[in-house]
Protein backbone atom coordinates (compact mmCIF):
# COMPACT_ATOMS: atom_id res chain seq x y z
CA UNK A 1 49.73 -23.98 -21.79
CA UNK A 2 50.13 -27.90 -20.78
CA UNK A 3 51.28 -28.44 -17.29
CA UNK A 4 53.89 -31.76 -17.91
CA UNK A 5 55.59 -33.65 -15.01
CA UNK A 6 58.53 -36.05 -15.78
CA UNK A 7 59.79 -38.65 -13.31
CA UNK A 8 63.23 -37.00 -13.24
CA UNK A 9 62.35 -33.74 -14.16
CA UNK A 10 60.61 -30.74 -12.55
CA UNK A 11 57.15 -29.69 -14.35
CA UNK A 12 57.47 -27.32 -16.57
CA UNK A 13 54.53 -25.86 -18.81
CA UNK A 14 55.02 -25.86 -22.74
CA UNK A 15 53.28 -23.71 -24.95
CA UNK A 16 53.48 -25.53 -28.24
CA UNK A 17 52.73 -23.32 -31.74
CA UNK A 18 50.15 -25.19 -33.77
CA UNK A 19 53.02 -24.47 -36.69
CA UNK A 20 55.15 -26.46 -34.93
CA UNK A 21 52.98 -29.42 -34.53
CA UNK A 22 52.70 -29.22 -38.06
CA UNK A 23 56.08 -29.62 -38.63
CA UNK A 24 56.45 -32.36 -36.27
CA UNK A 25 54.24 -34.61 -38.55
CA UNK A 26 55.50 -33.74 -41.40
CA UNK A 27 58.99 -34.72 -39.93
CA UNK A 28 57.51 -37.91 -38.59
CA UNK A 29 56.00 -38.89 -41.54
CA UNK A 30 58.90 -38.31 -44.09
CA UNK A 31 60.96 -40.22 -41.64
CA UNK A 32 58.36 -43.06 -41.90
CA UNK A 33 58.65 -43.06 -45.60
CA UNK A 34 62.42 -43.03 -45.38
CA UNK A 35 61.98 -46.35 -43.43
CA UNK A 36 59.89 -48.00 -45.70
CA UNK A 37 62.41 -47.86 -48.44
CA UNK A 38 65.82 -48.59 -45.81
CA UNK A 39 63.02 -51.79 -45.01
CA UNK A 40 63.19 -52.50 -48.65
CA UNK A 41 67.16 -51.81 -49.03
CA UNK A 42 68.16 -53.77 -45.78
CA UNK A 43 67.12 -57.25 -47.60
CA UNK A 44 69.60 -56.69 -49.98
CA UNK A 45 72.43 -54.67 -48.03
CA UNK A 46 73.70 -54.77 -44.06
CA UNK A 47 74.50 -51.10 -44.41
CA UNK A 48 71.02 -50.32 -45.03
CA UNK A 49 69.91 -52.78 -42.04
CA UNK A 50 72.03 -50.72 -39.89
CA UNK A 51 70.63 -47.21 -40.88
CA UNK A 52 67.38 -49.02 -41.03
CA UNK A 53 67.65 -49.82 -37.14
CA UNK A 54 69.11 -46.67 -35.93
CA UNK A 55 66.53 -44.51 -37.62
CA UNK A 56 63.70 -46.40 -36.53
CA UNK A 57 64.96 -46.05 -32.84
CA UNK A 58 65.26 -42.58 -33.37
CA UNK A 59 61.56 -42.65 -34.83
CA UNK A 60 60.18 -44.28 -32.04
CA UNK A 61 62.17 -41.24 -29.64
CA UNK A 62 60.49 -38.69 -32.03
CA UNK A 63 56.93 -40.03 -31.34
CA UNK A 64 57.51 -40.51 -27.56
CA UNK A 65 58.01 -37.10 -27.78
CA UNK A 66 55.49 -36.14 -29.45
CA UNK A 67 53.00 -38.25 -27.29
CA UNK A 68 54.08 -36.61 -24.19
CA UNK A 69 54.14 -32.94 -25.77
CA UNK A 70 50.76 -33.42 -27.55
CA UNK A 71 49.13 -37.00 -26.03
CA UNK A 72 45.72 -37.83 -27.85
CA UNK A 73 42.50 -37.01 -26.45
């Protein structure tokens, strides 16, 4: 188990499956490839801009996360 402390959170200790690691790349790499073609899409359409944007913030969350659940060694 990892021992994690958060500025406004208590530590808690996670216990993360290696399935579930999997999983989280798998997720963060489909989501990559879904911005590479919204990239593509927002030259020609605002809509796609806007999803473009919004998913990539969400993105960046998702590997933020993953950094502080799994950081590299």
């Amino acid at each position: 188990m990892q021992e994690k402390t958060h500025p406004q959170h208590k530590t808690i200790f996670v216990g993360i499956p290696a399935d579930t690691l999997e999983s989280l790349d798998r997720i963060k790499a489909g989501l990559g490839s879904v911005l590479s073609l919204l990239e593509v899409e927002s030259e020609r359409s605002e809509a796609c801009h806007g999803v473009h944007c919004l998913l990539a913030m969400i993105k960046m969350q998702l590997d933020q996360m993953a950094e502080e659940l799994c950081p590299a060694e």
